[in-house]
PDB file of N, CA and C in Angstrom:
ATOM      1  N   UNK A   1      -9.314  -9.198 -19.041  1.00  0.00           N
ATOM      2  CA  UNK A   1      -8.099  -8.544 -18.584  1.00  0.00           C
ATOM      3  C   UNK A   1      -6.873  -9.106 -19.324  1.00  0.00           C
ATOM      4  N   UNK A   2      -6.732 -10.680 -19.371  1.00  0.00           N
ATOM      5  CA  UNK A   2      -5.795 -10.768 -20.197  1.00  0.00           C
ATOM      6  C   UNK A   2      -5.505 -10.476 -21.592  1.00  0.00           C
ATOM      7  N   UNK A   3      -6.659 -10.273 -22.393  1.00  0.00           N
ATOM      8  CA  UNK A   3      -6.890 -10.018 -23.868  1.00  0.00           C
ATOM      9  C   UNK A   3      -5.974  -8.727 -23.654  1.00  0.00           C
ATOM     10  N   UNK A   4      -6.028  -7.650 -22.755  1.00  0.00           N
ATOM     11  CA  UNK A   4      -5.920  -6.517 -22.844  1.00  0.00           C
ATOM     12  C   UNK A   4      -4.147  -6.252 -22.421  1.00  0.00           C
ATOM     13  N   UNK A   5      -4.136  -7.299 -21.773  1.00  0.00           N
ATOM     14  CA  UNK A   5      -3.031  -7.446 -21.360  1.00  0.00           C
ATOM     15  C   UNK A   5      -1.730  -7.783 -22.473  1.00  0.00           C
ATOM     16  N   UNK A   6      -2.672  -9.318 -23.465  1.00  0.00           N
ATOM     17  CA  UNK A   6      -1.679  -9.429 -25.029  1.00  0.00           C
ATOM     18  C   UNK A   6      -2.268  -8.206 -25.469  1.00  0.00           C
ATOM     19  N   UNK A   7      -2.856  -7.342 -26.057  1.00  0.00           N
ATOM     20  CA  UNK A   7      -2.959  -6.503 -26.846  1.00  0.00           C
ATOM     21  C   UNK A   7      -2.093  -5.282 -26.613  1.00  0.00           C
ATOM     22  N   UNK A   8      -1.478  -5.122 -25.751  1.00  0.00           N
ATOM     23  CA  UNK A   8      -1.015  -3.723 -25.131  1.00  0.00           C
ATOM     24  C   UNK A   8       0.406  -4.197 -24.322  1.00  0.00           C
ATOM     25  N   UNK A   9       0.739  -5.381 -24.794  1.00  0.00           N
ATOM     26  CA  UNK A   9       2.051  -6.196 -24.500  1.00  0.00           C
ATOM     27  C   UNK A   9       3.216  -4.902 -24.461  1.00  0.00           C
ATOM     28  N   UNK A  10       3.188  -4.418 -26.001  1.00  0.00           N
ATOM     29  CA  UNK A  10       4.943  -3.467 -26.074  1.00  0.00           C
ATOM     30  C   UNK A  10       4.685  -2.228 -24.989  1.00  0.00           C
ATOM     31  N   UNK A  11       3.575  -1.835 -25.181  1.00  0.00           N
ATOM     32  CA  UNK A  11       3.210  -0.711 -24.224  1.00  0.00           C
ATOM     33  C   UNK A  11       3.458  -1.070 -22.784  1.00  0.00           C
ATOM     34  N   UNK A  12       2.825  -1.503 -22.296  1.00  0.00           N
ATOM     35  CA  UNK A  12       3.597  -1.980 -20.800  1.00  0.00           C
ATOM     36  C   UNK A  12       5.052  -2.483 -20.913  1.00  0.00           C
ATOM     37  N   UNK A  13       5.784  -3.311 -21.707  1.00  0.00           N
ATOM     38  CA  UNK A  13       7.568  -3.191 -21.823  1.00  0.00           C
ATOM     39  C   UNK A  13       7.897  -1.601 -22.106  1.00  0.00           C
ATOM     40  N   UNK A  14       7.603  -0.778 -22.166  1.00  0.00           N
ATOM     41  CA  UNK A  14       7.765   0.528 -22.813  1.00  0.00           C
ATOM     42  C   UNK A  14       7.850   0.969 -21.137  1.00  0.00           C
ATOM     43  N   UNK A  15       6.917   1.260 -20.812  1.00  0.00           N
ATOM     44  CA  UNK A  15       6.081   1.492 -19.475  1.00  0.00           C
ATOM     45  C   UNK A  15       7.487   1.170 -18.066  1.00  0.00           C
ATOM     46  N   UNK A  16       7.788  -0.192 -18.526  1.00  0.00           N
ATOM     47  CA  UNK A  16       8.576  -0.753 -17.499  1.00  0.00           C
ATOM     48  C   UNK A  16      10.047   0.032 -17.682  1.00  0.00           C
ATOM     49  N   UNK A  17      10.339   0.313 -18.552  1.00  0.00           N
ATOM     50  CA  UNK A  17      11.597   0.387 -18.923  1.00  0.00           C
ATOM     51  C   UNK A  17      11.862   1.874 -18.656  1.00  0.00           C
ATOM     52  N   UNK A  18      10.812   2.921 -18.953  1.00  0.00           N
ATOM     53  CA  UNK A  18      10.798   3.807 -18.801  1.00  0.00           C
ATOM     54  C   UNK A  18      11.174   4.080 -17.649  1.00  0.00           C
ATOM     55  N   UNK A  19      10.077   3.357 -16.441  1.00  0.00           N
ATOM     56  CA  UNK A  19       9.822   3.357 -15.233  1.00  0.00           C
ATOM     57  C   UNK A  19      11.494   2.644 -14.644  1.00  0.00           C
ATOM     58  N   UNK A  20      11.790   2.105 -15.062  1.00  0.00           N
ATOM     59  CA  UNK A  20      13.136   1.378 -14.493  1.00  0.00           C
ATOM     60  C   UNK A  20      14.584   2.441 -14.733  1.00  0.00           C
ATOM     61  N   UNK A  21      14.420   2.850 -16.169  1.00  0.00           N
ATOM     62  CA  UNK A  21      15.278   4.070 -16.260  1.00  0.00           C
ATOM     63  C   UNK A  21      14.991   5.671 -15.552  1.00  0.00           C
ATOM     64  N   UNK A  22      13.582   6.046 -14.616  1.00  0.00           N
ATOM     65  CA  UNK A  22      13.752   7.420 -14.255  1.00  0.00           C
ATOM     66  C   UNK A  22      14.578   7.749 -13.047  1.00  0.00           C
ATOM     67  N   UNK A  23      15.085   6.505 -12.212  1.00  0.00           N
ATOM     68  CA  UNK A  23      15.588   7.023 -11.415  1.00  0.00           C
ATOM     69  C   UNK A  23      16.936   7.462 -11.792  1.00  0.00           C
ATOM     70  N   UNK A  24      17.475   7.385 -13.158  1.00  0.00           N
ATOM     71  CA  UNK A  24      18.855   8.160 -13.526  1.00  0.00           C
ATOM     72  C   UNK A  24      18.630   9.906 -13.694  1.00  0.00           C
ATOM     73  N   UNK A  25      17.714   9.861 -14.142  1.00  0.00           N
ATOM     74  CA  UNK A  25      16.688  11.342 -14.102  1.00  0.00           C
ATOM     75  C   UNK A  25      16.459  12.153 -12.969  1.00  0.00           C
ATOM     76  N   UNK A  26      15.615  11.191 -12.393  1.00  0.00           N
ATOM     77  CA  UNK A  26      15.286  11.567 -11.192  1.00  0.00           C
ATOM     78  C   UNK A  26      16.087  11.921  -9.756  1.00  0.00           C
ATOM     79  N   UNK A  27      16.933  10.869  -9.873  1.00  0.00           N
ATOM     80  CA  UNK A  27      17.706  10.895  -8.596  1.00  0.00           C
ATOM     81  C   UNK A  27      19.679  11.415  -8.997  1.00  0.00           C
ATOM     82  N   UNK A  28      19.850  10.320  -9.759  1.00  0.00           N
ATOM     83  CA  UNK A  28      21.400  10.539  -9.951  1.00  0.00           C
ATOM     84  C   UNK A  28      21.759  11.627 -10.510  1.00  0.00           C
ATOM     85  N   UNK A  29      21.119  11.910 -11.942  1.00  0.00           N
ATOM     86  CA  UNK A  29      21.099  13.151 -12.502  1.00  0.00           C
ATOM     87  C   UNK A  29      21.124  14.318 -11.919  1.00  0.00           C
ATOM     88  N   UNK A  30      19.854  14.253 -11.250  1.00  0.00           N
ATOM     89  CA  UNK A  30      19.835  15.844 -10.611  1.00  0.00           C
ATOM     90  C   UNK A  30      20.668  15.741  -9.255  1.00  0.00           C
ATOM     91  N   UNK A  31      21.440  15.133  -8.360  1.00  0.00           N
ATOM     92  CA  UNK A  31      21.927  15.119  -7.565  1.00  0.00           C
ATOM     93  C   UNK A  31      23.613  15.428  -8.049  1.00  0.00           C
ATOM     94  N   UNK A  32      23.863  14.768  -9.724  1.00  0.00           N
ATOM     95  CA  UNK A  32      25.080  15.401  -9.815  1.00  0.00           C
ATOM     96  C   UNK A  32      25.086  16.819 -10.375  1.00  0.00           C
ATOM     97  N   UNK A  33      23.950  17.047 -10.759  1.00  0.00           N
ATOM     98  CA  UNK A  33      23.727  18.535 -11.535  1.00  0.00           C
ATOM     99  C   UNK A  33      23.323  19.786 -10.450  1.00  0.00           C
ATOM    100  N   UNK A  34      23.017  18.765  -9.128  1.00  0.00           N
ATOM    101  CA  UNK A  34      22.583  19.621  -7.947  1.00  0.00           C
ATOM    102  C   UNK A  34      21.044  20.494  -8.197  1.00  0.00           C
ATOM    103  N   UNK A  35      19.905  20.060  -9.117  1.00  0.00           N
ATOM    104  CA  UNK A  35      18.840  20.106  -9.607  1.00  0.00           C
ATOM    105  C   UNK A  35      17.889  20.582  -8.246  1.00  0.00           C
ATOM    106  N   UNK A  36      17.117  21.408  -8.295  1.00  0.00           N
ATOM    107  CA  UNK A  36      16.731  21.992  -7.719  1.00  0.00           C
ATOM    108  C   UNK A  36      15.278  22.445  -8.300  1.00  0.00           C
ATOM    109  N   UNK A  37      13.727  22.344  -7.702  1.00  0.00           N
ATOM    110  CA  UNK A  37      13.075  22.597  -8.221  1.00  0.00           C
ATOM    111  C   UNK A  37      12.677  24.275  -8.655  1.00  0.00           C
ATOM    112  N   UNK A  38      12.616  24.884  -9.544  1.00  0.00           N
ATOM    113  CA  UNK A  38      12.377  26.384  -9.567  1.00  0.00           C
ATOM    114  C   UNK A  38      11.321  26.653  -8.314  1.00  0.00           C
ATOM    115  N   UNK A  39      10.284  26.074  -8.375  1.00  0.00           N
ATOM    116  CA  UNK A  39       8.850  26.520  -7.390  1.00  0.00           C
ATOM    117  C   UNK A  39       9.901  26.853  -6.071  1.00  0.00           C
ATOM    118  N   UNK A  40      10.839  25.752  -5.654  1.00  0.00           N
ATOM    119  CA  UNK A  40      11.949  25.702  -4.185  1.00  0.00           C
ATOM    120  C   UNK A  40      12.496  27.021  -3.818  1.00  0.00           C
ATOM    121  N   UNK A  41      13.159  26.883  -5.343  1.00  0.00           N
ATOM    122  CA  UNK A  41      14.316  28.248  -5.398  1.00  0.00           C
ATOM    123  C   UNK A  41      13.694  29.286  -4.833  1.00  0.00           C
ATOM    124  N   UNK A  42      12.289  29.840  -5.898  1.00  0.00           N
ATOM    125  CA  UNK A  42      11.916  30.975  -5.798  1.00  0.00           C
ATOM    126  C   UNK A  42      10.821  30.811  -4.279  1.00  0.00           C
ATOM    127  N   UNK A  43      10.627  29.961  -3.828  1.00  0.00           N
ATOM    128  CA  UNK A  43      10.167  29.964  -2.522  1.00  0.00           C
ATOM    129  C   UNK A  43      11.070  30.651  -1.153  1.00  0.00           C
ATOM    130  N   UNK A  44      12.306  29.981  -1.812  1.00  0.00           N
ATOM    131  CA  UNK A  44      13.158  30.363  -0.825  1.00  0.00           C
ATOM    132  C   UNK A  44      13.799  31.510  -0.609  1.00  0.00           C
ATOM    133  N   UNK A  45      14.057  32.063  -2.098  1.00  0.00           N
ATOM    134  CA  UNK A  45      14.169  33.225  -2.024  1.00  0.00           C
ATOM    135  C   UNK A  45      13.121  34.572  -1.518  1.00  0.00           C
ATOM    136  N   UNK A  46      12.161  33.879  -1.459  1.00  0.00           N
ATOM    137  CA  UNK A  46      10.499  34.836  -0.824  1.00  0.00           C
ATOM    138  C   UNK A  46      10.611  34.520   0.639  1.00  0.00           C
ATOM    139  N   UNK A  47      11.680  33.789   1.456  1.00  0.00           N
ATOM    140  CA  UNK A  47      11.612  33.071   2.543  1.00  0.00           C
ATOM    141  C   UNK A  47      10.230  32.567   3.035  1.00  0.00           C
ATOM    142  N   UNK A  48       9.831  31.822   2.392  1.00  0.00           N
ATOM    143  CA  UNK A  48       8.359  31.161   2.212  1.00  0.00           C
ATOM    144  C   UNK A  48       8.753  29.859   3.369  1.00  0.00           C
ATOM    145  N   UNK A  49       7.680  29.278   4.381  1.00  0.00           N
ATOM    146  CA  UNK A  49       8.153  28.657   5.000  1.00  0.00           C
ATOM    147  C   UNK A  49       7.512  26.808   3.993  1.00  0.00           C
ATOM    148  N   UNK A  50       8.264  26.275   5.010  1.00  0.00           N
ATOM    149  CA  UNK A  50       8.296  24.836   3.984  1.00  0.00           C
ATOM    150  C   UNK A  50       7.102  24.070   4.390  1.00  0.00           C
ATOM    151  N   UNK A  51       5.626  23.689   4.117  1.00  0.00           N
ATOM    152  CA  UNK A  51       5.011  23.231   4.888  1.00  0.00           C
ATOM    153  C   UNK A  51       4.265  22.414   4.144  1.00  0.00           C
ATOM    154  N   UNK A  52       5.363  21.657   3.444  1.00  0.00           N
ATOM    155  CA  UNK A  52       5.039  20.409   2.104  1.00  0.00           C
ATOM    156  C   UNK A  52       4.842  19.144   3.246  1.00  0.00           C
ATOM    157  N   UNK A  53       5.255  18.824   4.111  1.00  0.00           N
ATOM    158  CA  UNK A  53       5.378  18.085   4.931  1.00  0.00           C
ATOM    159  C   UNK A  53       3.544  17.903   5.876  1.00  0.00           C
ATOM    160  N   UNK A  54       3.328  18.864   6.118  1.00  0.00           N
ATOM    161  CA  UNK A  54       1.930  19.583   6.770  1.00  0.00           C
ATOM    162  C   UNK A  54       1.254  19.035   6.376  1.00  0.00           C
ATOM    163  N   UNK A  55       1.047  19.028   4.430  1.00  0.00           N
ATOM    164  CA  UNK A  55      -0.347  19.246   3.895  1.00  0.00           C
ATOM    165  C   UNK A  55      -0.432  18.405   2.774  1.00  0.00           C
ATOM    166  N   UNK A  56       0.788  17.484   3.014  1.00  0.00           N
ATOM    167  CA  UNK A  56       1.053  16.391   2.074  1.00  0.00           C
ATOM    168  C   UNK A  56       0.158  14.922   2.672  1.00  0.00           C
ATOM    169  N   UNK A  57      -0.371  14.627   1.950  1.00  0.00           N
ATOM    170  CA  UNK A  57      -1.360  13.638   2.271  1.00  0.00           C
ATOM    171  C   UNK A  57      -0.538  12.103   1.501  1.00  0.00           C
ATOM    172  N   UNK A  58      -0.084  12.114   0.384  1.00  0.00           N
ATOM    173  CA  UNK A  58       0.623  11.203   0.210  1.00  0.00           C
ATOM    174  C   UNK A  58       1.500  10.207   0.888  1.00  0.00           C
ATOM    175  N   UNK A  59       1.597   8.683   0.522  1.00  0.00           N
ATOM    176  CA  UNK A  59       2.708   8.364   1.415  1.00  0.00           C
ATOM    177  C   UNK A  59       4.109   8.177   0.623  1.00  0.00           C
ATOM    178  N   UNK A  60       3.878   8.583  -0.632  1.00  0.00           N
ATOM    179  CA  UNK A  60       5.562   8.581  -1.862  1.00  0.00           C
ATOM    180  C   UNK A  60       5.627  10.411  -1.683  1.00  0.00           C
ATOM    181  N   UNK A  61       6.227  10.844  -0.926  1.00  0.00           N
ATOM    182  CA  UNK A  61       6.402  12.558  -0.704  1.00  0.00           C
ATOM    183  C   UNK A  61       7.847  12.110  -1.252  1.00  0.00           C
ATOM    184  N   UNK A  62       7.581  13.311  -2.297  1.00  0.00           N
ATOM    185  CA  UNK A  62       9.286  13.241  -3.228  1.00  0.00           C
ATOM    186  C   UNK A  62       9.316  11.935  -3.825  1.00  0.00           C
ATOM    187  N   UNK A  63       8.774  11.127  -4.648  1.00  0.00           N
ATOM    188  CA  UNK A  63       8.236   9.773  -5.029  1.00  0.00           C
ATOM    189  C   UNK A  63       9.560   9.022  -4.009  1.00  0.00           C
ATOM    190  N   UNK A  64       9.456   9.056  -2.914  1.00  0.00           N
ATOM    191  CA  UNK A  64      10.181   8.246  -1.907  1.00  0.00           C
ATOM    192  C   UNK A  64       9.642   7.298  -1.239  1.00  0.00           C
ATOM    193  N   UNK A  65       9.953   6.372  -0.818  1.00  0.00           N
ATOM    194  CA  UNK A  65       9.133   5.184  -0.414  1.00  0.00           C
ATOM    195  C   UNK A  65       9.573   5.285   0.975  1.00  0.00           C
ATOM    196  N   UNK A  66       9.066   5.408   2.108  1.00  0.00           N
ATOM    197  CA  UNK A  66      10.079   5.121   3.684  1.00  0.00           C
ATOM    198  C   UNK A  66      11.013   3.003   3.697  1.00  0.00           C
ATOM    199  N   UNK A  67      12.109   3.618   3.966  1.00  0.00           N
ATOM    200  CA  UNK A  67      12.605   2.255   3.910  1.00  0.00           C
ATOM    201  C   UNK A  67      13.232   1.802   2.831  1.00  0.00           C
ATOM    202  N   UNK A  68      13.162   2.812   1.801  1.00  0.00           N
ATOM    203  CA  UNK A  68      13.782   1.821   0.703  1.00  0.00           C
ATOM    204  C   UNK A  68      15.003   3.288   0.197  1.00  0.00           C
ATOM    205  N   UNK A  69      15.860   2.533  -0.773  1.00  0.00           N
ATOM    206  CA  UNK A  69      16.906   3.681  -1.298  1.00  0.00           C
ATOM    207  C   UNK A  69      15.751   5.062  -2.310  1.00  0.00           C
ATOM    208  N   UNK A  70      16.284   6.173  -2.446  1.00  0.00           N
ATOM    209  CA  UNK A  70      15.320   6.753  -3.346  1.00  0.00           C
ATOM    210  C   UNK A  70      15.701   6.189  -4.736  1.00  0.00           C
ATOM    211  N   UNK A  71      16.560   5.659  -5.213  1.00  0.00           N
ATOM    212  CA  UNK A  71      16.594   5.157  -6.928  1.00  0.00           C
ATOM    213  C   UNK A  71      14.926   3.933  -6.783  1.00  0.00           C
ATOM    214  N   UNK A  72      15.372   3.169  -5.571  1.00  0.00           N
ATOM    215  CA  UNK A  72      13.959   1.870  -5.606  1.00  0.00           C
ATOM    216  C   UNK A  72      12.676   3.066  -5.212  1.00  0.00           C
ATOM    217  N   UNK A  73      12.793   3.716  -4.620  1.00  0.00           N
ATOM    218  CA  UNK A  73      11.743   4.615  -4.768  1.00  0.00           C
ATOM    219  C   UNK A  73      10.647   5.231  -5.540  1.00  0.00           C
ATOM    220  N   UNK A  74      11.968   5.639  -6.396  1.00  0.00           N
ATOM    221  CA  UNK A  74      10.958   6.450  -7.977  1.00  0.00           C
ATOM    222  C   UNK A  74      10.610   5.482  -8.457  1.00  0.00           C
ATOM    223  N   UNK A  75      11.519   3.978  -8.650  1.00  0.00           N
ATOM    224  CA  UNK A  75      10.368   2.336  -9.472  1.00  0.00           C
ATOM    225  C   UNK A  75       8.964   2.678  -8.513  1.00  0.00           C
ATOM    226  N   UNK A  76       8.967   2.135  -7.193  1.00  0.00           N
ATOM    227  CA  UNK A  76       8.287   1.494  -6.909  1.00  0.00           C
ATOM    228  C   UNK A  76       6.991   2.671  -6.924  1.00  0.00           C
ATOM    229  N   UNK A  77       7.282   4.489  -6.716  1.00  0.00           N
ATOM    230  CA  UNK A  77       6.312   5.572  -7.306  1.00  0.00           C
ATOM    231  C   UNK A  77       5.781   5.424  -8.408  1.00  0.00           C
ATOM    232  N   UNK A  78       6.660   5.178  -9.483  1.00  0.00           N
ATOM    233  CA  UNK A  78       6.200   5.085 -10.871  1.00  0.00           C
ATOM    234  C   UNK A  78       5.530   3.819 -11.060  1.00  0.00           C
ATOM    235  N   UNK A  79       5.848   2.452 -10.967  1.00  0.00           N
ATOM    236  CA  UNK A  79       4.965   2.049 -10.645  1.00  0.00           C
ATOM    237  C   UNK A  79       3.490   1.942 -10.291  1.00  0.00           C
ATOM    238  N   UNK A  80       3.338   2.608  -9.093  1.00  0.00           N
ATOM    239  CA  UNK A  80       2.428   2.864  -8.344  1.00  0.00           C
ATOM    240  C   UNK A  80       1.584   3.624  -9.454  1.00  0.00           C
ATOM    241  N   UNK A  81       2.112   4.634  -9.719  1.00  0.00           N
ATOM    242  CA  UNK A  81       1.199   5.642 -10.687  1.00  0.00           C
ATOM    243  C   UNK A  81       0.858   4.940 -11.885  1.00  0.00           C
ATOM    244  N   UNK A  82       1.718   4.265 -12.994  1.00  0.00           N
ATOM    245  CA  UNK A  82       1.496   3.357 -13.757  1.00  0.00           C
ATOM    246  C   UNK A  82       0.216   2.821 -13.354  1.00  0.00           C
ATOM    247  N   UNK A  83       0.239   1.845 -12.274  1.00  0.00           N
ATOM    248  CA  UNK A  83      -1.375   0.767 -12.312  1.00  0.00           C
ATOM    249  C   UNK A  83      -2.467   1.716 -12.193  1.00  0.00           C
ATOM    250  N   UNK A  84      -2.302   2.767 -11.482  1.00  0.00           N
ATOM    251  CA  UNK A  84      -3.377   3.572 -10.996  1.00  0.00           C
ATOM    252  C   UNK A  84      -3.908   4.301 -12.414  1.00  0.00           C
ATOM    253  N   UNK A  85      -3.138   4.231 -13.158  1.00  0.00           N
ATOM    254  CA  UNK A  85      -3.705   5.066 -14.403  1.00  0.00           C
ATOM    255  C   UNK A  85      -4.608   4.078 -15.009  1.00  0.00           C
ATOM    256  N   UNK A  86      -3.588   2.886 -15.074  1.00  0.00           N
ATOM    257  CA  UNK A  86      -4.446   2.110 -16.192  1.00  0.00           C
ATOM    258  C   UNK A  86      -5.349   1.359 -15.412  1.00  0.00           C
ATOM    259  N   UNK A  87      -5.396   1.400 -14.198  1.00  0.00           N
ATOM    260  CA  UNK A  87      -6.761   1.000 -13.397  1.00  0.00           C
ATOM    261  C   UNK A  87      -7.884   1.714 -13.707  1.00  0.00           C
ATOM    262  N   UNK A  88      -7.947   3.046 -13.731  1.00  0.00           N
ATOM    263  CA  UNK A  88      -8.978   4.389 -13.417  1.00  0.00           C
ATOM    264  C   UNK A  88      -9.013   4.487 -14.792  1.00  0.00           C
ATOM    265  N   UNK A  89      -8.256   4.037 -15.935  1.00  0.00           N
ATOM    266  CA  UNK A  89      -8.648   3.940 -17.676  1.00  0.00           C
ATOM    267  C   UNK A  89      -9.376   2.779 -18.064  1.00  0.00           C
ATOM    268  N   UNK A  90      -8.809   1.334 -17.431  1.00  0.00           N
ATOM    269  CA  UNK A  90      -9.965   0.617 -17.086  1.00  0.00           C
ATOM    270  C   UNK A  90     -10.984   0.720 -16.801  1.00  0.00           C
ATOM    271  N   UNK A  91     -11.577   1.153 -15.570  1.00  0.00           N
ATOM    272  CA  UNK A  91     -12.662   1.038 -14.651  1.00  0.00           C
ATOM    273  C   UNK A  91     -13.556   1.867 -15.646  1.00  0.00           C
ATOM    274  N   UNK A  92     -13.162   3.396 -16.315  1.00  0.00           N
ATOM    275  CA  UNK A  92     -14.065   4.573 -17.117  1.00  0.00           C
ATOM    276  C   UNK A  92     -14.583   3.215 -18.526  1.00  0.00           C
ATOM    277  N   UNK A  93     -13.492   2.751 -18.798  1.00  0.00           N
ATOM    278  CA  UNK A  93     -13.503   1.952 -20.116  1.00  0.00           C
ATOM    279  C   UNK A  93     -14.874   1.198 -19.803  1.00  0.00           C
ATOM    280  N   UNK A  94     -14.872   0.277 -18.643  1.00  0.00           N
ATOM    281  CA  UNK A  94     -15.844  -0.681 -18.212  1.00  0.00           C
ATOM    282  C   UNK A  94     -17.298  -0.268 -17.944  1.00  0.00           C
ATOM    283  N   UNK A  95     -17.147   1.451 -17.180  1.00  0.00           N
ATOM    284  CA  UNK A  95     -18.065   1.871 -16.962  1.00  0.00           C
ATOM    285  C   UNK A  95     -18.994   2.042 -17.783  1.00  0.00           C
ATOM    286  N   UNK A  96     -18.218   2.320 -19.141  1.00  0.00           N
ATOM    287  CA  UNK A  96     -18.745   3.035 -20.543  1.00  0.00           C
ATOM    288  C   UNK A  96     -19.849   2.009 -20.888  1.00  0.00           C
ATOM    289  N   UNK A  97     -18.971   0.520 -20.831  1.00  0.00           N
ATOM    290  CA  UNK A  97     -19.846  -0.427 -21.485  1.00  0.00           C
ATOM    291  C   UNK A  97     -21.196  -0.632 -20.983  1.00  0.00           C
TER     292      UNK A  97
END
């Protein structure tokens, strides 16, 4: 794990930084641009009822964390998704061998 860890050093600083900069994207951005997802819009305009809440199995709904601001949110989502990738790219990697 650590070999893999020096070998793939810039990639994870890449990773972090990325992950540390989306909540300007994610949150500030579209909140001053008033960003709105199309799927929403045109839902709403079909008066489609909202039942993301229902059938959402997740616990980051809207990569939101309960308890924390949404900017620490999208880190601690992205994050989250980050290890899980390179866990489940791991594990196939290991399997292979």
């Amino acid at each position: 794990m650590r070999e893999i860890i020096a070998r793939y050093k810039k990639t994870f600083v890449v990773i972090l930084v990325l992950v540390a900069v989306s909540p300007v994207f994610g949150v500030i951005l579209a909140d001053i641009l008033d960003y709105h997802e199309p799927l929403d819009i045109v839902a709403e305009l079909l008066d489609l009822d909202e039942i993301t809440e229902e059938i959402n199995w997740t616990p980051f709904l809207d990569y939101s964390v309960p308890g924390l601001s949404p900017e620490a949110g999208y880190i601690v989502s992205g994050l989250v998704g980050a290890f899980l990738v390179f866990f489940l790219g791991y594990l196939v990697v290991r399997l292979r061998k």
